[in-house]
PDB file of N, CA and C in Angstrom:
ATOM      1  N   UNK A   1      52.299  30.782 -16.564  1.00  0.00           N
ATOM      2  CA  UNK A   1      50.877  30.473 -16.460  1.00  0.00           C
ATOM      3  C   UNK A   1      50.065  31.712 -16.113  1.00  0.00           C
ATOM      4  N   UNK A   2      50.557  32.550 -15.104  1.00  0.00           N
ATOM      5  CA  UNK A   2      49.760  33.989 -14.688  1.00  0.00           C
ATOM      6  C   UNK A   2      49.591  34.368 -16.213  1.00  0.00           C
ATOM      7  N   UNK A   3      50.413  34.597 -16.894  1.00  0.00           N
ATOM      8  CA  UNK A   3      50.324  35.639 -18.414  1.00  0.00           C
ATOM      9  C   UNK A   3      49.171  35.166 -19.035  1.00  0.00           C
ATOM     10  N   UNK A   4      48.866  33.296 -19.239  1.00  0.00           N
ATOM     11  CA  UNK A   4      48.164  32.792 -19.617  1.00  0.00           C
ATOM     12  C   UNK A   4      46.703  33.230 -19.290  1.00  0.00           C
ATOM     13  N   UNK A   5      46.548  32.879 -17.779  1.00  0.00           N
ATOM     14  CA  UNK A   5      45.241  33.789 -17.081  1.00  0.00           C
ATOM     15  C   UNK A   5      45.257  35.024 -17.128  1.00  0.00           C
ATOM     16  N   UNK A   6      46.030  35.766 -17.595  1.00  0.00           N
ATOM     17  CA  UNK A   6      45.536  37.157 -18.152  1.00  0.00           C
ATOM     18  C   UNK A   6      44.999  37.512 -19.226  1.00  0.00           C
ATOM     19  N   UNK A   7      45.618  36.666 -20.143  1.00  0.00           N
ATOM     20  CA  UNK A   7      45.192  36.453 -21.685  1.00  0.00           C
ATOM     21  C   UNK A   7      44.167  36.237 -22.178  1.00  0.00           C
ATOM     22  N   UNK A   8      43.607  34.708 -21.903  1.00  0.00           N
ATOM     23  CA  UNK A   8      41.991  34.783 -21.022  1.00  0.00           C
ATOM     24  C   UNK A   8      41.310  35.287 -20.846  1.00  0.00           C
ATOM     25  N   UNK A   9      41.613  36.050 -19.744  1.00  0.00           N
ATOM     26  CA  UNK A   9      40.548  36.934 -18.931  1.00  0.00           C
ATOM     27  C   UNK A   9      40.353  38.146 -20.051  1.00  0.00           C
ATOM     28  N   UNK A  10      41.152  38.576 -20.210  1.00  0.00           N
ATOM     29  CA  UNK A  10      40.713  39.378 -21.737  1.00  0.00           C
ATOM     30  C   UNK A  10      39.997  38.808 -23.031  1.00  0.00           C
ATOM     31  N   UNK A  11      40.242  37.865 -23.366  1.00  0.00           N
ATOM     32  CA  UNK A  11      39.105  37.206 -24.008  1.00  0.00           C
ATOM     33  C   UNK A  11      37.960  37.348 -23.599  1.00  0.00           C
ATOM     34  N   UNK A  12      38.012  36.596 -22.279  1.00  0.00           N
ATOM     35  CA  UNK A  12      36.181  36.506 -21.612  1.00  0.00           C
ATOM     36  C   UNK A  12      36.211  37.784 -21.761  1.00  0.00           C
ATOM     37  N   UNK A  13      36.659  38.890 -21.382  1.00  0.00           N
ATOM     38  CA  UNK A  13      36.105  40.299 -21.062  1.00  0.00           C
ATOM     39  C   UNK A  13      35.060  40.897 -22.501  1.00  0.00           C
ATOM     40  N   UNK A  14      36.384  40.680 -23.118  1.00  0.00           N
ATOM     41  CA  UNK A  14      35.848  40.952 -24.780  1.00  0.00           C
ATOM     42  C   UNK A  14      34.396  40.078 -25.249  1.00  0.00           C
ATOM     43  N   UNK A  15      34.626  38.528 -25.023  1.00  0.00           N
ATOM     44  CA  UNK A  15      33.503  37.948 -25.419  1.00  0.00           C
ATOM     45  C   UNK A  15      32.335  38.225 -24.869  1.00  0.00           C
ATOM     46  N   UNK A  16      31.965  38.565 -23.513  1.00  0.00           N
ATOM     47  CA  UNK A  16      31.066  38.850 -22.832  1.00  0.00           C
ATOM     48  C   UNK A  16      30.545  40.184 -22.662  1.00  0.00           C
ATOM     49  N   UNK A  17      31.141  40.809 -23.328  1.00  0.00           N
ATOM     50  CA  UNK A  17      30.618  42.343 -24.055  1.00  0.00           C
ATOM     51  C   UNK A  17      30.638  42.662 -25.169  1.00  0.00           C
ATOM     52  N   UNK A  18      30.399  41.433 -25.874  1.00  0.00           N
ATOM     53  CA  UNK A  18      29.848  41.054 -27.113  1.00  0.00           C
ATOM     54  C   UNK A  18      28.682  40.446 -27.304  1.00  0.00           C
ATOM     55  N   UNK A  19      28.546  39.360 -26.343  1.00  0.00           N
ATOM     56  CA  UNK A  19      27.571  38.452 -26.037  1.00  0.00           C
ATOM     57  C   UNK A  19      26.532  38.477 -25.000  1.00  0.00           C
ATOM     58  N   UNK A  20      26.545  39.008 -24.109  1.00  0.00           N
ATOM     59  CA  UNK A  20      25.786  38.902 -22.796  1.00  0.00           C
ATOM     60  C   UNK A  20      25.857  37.969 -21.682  1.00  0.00           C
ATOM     61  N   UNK A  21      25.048  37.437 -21.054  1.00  0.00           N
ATOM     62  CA  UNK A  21      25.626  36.716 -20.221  1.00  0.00           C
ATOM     63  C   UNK A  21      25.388  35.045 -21.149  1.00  0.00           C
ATOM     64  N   UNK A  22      26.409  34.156 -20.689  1.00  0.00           N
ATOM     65  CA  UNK A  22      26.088  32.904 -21.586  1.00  0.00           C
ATOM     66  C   UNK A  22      26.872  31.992 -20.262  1.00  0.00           C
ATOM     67  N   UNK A  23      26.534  30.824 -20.530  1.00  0.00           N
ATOM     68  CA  UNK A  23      26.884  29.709 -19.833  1.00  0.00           C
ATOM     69  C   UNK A  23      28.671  29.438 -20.133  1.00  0.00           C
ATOM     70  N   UNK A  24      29.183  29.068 -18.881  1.00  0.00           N
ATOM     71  CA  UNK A  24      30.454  28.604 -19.018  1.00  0.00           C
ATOM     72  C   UNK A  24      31.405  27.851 -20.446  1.00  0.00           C
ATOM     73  N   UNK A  25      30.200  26.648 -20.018  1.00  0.00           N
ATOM     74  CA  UNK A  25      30.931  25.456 -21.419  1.00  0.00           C
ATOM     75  C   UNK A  25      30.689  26.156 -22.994  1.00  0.00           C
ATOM     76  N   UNK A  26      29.092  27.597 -23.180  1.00  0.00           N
ATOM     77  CA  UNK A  26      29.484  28.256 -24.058  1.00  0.00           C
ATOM     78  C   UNK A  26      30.450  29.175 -24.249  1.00  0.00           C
ATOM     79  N   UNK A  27      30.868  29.872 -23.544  1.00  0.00           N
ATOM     80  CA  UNK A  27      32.325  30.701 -23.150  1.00  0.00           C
ATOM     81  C   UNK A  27      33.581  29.822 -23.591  1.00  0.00           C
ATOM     82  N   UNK A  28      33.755  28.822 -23.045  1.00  0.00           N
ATOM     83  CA  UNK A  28      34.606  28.164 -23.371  1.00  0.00           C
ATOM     84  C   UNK A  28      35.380  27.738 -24.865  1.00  0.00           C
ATOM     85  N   UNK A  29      33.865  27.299 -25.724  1.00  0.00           N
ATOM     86  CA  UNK A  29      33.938  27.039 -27.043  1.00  0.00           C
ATOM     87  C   UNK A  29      34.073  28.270 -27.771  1.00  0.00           C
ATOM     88  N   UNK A  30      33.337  29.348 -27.135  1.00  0.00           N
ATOM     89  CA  UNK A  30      33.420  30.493 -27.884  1.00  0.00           C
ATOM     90  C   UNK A  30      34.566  31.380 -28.160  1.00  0.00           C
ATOM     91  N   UNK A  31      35.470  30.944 -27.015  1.00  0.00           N
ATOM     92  CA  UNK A  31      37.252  31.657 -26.916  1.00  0.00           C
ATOM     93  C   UNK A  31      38.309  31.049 -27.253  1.00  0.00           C
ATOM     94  N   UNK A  32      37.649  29.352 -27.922  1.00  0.00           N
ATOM     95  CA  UNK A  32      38.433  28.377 -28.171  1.00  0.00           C
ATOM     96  C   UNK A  32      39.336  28.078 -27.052  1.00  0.00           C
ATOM     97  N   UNK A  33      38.559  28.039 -26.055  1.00  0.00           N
ATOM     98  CA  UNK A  33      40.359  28.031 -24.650  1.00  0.00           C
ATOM     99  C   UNK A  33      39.623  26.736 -23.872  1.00  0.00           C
ATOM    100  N   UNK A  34      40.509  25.740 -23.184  1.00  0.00           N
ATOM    101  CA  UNK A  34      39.939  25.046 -22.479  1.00  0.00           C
ATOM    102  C   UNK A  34      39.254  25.710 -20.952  1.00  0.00           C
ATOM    103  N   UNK A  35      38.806  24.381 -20.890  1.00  0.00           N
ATOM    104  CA  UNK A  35      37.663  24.794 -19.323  1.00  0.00           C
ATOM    105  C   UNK A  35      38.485  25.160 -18.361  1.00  0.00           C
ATOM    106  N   UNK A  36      39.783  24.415 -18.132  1.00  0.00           N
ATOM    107  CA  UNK A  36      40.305  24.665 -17.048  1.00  0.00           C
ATOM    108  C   UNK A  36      40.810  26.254 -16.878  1.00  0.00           C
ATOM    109  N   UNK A  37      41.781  26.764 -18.519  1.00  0.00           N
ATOM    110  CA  UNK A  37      42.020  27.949 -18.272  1.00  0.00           C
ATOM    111  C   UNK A  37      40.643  29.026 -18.345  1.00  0.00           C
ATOM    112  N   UNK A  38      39.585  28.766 -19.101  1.00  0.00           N
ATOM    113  CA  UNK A  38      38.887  29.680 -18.666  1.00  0.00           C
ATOM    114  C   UNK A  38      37.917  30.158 -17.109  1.00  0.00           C
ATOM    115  N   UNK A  39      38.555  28.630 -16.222  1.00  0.00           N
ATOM    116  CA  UNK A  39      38.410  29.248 -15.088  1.00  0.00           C
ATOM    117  C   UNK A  39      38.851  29.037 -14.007  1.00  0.00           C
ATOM    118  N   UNK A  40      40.000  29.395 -14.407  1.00  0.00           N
ATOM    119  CA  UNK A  40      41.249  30.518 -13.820  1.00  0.00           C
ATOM    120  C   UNK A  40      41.020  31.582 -13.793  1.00  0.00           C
ATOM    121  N   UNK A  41      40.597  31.882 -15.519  1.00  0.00           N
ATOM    122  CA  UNK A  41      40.938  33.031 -15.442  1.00  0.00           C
ATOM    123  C   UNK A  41      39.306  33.952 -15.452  1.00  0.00           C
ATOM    124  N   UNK A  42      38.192  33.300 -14.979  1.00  0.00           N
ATOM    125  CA  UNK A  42      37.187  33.540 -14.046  1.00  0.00           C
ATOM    126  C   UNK A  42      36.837  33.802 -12.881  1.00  0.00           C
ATOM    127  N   UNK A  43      38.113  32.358 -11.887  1.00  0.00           N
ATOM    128  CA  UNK A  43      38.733  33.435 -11.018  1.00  0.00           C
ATOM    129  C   UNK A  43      38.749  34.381 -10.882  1.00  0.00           C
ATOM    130  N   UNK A  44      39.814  34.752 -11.531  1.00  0.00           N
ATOM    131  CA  UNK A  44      40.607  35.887 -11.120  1.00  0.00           C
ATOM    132  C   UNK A  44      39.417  37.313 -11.761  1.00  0.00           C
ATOM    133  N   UNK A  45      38.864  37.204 -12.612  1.00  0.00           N
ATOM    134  CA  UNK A  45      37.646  38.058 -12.904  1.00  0.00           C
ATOM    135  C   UNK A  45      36.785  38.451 -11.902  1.00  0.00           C
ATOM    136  N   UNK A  46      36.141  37.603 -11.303  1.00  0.00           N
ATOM    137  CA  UNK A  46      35.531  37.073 -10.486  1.00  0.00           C
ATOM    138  C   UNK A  46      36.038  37.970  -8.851  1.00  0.00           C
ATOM    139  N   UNK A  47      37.470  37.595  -8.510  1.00  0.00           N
ATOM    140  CA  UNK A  47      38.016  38.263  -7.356  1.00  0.00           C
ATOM    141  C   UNK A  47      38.052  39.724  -7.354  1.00  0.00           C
ATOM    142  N   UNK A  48      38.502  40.419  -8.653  1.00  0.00           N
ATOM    143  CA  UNK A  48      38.453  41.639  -9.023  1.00  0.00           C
ATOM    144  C   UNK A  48      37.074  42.161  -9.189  1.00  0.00           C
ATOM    145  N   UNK A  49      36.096  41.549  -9.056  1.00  0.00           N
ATOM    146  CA  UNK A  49      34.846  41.911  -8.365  1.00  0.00           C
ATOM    147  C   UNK A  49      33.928  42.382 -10.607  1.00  0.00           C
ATOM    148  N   UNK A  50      34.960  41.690 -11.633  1.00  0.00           N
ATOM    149  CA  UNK A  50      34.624  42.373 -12.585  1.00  0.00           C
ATOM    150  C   UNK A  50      33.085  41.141 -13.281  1.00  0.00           C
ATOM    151  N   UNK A  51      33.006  39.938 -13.002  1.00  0.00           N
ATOM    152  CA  UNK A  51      32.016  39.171 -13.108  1.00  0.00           C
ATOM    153  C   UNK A  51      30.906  39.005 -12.437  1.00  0.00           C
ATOM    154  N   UNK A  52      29.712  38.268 -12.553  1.00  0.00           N
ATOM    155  CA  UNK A  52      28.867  37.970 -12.168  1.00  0.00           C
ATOM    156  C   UNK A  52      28.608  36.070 -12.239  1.00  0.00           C
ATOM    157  N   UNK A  53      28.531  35.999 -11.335  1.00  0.00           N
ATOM    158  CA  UNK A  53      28.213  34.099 -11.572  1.00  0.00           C
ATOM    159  C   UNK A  53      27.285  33.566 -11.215  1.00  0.00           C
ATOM    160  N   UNK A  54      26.328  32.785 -12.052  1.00  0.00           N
ATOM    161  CA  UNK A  54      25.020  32.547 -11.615  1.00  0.00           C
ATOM    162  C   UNK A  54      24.841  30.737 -11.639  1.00  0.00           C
ATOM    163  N   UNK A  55      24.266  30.221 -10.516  1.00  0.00           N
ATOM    164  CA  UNK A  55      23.746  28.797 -10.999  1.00  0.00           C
ATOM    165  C   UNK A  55      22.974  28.661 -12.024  1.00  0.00           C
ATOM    166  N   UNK A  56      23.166  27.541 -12.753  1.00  0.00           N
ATOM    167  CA  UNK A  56      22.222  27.450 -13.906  1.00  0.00           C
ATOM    168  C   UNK A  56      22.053  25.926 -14.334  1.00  0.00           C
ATOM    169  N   UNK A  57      21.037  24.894 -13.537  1.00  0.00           N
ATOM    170  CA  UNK A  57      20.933  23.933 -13.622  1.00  0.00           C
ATOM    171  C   UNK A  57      22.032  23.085 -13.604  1.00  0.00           C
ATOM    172  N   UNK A  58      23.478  22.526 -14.754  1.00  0.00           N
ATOM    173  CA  UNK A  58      24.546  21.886 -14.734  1.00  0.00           C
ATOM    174  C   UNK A  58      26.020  22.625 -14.015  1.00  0.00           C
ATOM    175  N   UNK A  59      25.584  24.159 -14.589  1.00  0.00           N
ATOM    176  CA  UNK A  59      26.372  24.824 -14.968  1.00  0.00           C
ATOM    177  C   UNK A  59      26.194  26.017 -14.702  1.00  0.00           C
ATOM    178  N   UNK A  60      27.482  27.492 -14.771  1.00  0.00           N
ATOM    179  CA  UNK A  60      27.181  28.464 -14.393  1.00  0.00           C
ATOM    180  C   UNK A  60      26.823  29.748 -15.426  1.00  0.00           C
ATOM    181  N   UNK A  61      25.864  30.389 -14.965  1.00  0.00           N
ATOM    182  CA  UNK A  61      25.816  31.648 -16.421  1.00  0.00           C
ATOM    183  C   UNK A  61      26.908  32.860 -15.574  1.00  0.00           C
ATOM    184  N   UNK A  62      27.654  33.421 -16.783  1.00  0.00           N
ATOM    185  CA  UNK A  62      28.339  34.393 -16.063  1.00  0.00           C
ATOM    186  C   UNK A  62      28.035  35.669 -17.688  1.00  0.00           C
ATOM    187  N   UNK A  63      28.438  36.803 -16.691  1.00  0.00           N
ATOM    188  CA  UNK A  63      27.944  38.277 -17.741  1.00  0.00           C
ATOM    189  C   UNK A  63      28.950  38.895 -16.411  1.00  0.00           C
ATOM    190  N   UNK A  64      29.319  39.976 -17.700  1.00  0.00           N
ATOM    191  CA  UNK A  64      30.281  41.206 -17.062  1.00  0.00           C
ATOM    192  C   UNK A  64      29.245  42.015 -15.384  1.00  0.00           C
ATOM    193  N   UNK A  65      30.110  42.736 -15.026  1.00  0.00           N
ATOM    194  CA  UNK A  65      29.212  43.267 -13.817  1.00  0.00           C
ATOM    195  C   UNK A  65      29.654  45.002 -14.272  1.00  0.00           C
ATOM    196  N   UNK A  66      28.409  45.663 -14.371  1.00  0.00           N
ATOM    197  CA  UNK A  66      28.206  46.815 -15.574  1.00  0.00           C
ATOM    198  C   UNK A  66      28.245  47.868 -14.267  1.00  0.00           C
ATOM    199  N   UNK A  67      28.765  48.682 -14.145  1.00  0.00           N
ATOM    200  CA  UNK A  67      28.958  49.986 -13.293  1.00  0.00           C
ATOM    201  C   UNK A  67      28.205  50.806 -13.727  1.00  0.00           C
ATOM    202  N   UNK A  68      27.375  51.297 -13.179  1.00  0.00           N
ATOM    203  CA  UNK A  68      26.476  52.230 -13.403  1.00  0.00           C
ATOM    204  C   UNK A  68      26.819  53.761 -12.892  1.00  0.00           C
TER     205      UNK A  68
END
């Protein structure tokens, strides 16, 4: 399952520096991966300090976190 949430998380990485920031359930459809693994492996994005997570009425907007 870890390999799985790594796998993932490279997706989101890729999709979201393609895309900008977008809502979860669009992330989801967009990596073809279910909700649950894509957040896992948001988590773990997330802990590594490499996301951003925002409320957004239902749901959350998330976008990479850009080092300047």
């Amino acid at each position: 399952m870890i390999t799985e949430i790594g796998i993932v998380a490279g997706e989101i990485w890729h999709f979201l520096d393609q895309n900008g920031s977008v809502s979860i359930d669009f992330l989801a459809k967009g990596i073809d991966r279910s909700r649950d693994n894509v957040l896992m492996s948001l988590g773990w994005l997330a802990r590594e300090g490499h996301v951003i997570l925002q409320k957004a009425n239902s749901d959350y907007m998330v976008s990479l976190r850009k080092n300047d």
